[in-house]
N, C-alpha and C. Protein backbone atom coordinates (compact mmCIF):
# COMPACT_ATOMS: atom_id res chain seq x y z
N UNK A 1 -1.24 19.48 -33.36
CA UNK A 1 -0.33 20.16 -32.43
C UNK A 1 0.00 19.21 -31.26
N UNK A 2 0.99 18.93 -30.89
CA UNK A 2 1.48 18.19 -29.94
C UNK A 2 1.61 18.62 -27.94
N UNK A 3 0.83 17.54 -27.89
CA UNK A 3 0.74 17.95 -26.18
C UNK A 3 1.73 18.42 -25.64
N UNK A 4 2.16 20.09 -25.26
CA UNK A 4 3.50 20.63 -24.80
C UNK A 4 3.27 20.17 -23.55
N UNK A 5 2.79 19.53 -22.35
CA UNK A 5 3.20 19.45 -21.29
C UNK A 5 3.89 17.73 -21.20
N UNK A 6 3.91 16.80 -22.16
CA UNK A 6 4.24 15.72 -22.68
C UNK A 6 5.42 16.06 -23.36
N UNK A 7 5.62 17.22 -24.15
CA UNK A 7 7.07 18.03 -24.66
C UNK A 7 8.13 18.46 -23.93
N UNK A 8 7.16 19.19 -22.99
CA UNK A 8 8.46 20.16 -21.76
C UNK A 8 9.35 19.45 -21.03
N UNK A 9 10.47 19.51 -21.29
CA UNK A 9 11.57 18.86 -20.46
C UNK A 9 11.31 18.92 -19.06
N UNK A 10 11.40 17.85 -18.29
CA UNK A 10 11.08 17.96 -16.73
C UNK A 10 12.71 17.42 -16.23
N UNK A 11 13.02 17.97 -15.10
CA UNK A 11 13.88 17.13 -14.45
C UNK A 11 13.97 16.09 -13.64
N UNK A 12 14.72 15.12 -13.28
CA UNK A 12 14.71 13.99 -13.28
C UNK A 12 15.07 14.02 -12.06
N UNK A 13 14.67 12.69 -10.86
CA UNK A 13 15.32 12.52 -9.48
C UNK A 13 16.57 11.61 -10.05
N UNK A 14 17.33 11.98 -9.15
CA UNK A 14 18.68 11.24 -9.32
C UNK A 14 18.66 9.71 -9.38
N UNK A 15 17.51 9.23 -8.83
CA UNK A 15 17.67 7.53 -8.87
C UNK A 15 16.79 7.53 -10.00
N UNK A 16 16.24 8.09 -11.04
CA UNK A 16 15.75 8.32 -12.53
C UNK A 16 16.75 7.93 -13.50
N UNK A 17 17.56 9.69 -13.04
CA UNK A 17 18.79 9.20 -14.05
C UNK A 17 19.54 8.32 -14.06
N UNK A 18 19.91 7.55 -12.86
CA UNK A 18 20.60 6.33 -12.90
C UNK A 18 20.27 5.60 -13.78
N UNK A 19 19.18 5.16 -14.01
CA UNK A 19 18.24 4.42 -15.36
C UNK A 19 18.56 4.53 -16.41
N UNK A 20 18.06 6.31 -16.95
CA UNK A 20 18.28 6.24 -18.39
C UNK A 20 18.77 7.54 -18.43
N UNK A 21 19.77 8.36 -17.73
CA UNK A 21 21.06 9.49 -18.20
C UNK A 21 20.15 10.85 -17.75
N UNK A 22 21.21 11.38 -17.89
CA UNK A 22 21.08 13.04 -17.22
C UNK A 22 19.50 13.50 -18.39
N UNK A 23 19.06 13.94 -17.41
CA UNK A 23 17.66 14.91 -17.88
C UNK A 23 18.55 16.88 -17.84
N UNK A 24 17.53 17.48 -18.27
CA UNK A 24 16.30 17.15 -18.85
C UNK A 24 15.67 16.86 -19.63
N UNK A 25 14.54 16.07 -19.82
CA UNK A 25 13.47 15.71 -20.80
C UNK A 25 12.36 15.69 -20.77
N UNK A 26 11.90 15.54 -21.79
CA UNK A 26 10.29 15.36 -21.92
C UNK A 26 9.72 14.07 -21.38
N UNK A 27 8.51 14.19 -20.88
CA UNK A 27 8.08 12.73 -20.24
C UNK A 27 8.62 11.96 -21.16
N UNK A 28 7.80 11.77 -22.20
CA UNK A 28 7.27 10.99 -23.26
C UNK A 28 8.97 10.38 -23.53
N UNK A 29 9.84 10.96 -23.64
CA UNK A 29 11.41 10.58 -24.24
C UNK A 29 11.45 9.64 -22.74
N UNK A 30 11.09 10.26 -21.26
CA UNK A 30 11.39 9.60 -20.38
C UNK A 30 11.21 8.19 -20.41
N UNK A 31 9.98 7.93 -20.87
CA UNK A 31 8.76 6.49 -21.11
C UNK A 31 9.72 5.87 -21.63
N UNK A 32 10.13 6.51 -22.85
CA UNK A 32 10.78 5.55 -24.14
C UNK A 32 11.55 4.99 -23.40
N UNK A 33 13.14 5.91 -22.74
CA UNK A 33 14.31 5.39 -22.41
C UNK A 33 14.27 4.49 -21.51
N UNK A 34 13.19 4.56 -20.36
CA UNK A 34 12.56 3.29 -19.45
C UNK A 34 12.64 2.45 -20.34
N UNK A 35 11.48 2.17 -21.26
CA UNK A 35 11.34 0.56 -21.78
C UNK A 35 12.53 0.28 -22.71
N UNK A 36 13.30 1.18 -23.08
CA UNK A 36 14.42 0.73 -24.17
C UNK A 36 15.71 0.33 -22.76
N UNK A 37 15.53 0.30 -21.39
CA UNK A 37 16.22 -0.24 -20.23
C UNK A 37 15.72 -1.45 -19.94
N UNK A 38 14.44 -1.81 -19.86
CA UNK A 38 13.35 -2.40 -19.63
C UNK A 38 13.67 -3.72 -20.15
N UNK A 39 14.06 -4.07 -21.42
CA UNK A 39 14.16 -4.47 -22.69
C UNK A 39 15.46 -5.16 -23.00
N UNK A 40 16.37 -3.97 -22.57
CA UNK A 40 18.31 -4.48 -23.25
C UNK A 40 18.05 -5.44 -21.56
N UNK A 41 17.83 -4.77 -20.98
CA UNK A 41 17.88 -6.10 -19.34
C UNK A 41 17.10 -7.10 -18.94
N UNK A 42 16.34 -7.39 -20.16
CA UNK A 42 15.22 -8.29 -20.07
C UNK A 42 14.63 -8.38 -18.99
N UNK A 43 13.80 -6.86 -18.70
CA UNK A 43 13.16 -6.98 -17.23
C UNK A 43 11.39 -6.93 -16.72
N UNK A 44 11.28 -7.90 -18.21
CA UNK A 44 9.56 -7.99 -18.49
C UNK A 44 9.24 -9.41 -17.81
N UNK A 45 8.62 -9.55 -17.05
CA UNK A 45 8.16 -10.86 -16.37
C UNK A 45 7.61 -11.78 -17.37
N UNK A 46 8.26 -12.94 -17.33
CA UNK A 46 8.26 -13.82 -18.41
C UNK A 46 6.81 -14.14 -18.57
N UNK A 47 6.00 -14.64 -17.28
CA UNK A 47 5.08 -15.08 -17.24
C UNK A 47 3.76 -14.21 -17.27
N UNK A 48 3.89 -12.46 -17.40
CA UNK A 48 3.22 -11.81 -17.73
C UNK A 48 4.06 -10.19 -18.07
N UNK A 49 4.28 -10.62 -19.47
CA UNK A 49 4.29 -9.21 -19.92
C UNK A 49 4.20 -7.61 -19.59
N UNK A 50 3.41 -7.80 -19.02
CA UNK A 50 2.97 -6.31 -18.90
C UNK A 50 3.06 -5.65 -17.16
N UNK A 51 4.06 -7.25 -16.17
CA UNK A 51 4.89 -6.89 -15.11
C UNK A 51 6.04 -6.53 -15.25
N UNK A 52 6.78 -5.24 -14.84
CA UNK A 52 8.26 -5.29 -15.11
C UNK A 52 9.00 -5.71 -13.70
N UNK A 53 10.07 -6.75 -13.68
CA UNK A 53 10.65 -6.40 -12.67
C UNK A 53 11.91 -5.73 -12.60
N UNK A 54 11.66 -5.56 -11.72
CA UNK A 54 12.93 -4.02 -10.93
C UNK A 54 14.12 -4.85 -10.74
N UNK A 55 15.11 -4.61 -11.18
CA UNK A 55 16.70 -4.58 -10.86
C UNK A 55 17.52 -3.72 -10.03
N UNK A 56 18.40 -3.52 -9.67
CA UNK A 56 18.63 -2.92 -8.20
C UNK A 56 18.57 -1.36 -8.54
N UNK A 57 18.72 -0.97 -9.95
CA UNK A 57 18.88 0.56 -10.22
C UNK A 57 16.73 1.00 -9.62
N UNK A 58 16.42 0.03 -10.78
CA UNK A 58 15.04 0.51 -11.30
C UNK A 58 14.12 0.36 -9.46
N UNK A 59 14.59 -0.84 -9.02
CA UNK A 59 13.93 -0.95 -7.27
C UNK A 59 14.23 0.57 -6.52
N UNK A 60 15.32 1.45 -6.88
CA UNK A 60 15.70 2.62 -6.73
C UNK A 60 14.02 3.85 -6.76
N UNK A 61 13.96 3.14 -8.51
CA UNK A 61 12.94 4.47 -8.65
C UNK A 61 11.81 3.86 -8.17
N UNK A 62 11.52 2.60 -8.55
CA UNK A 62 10.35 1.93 -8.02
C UNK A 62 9.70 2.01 -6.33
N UNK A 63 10.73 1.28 -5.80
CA UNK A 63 10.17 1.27 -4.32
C UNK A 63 10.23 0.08 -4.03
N UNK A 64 9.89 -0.86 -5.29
CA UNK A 64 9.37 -2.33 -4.76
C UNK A 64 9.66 -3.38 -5.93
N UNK A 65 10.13 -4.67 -5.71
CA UNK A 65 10.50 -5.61 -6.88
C UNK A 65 9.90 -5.72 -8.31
N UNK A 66 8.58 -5.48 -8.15
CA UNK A 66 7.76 -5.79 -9.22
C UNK A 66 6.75 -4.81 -9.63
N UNK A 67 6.70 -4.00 -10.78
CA UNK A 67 5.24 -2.77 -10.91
C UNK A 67 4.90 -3.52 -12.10
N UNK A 68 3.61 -3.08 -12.36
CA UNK A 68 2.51 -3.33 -13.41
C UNK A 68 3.13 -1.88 -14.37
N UNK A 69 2.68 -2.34 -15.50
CA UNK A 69 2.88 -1.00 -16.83
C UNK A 69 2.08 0.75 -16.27
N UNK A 70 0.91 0.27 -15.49
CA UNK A 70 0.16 1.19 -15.12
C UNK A 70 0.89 1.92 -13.61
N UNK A 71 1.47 1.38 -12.69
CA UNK A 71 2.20 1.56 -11.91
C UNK A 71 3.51 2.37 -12.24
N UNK A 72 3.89 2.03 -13.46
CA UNK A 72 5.05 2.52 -13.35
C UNK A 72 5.02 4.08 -13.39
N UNK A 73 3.78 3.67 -14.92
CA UNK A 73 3.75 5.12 -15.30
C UNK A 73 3.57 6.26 -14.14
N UNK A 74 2.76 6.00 -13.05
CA UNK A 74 2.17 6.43 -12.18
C UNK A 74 3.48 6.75 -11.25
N UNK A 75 4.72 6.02 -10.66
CA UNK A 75 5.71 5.86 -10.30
C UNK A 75 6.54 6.91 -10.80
N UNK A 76 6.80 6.74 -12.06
CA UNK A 76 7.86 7.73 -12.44
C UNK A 76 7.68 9.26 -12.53
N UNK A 77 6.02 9.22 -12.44
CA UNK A 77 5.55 10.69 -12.43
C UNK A 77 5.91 11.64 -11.64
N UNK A 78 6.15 10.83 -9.97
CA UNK A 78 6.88 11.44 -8.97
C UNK A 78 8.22 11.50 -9.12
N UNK A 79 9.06 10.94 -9.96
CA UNK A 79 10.27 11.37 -10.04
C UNK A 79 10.88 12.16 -11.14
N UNK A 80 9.57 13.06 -11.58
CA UNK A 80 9.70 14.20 -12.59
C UNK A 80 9.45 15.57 -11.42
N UNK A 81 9.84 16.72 -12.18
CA UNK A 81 9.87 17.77 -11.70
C UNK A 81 9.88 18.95 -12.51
């Protein structure tokens, strides 16, 4: 059975959707559409993987140039609802 609170569509802060399109969604779809942004903008720090840096949308949701994978997740949590 699949984690429904990982299911339930949440809504999105507006500098979210700028990212990856009108909510609502489920976290988990949220995650995806991040790294499938993440990815087409090549915004993985060359010299370590698992830094993303922020582009002027994503510095939006972020706060700050550069988050760790663990950061983000932690980051975007506040811009669910």
């Amino acid at each position: 059975m699949p984690n429904t609170a990982f299911a339930k569509p949440m809504n999105l802060s507006p500098e979210l959707e700028a990212v990856i399109g009108a909510g609502p969604l489920p976290r988990s779809e949220v995650t995806k559409k991040i790294w499938e942004y993440i990815k087409k903008h090549d915004l993985q720090n060359p010299a370590n993987k698992r830094n993303i840096l922020a582009d002027d949308k994503l510095k939006a949701v972020f706060g700050k140039d550069e988050v760790t994978m663990f950061e983000m997740t932690k980051i975007v949590s506040g811009h669910l609802k």
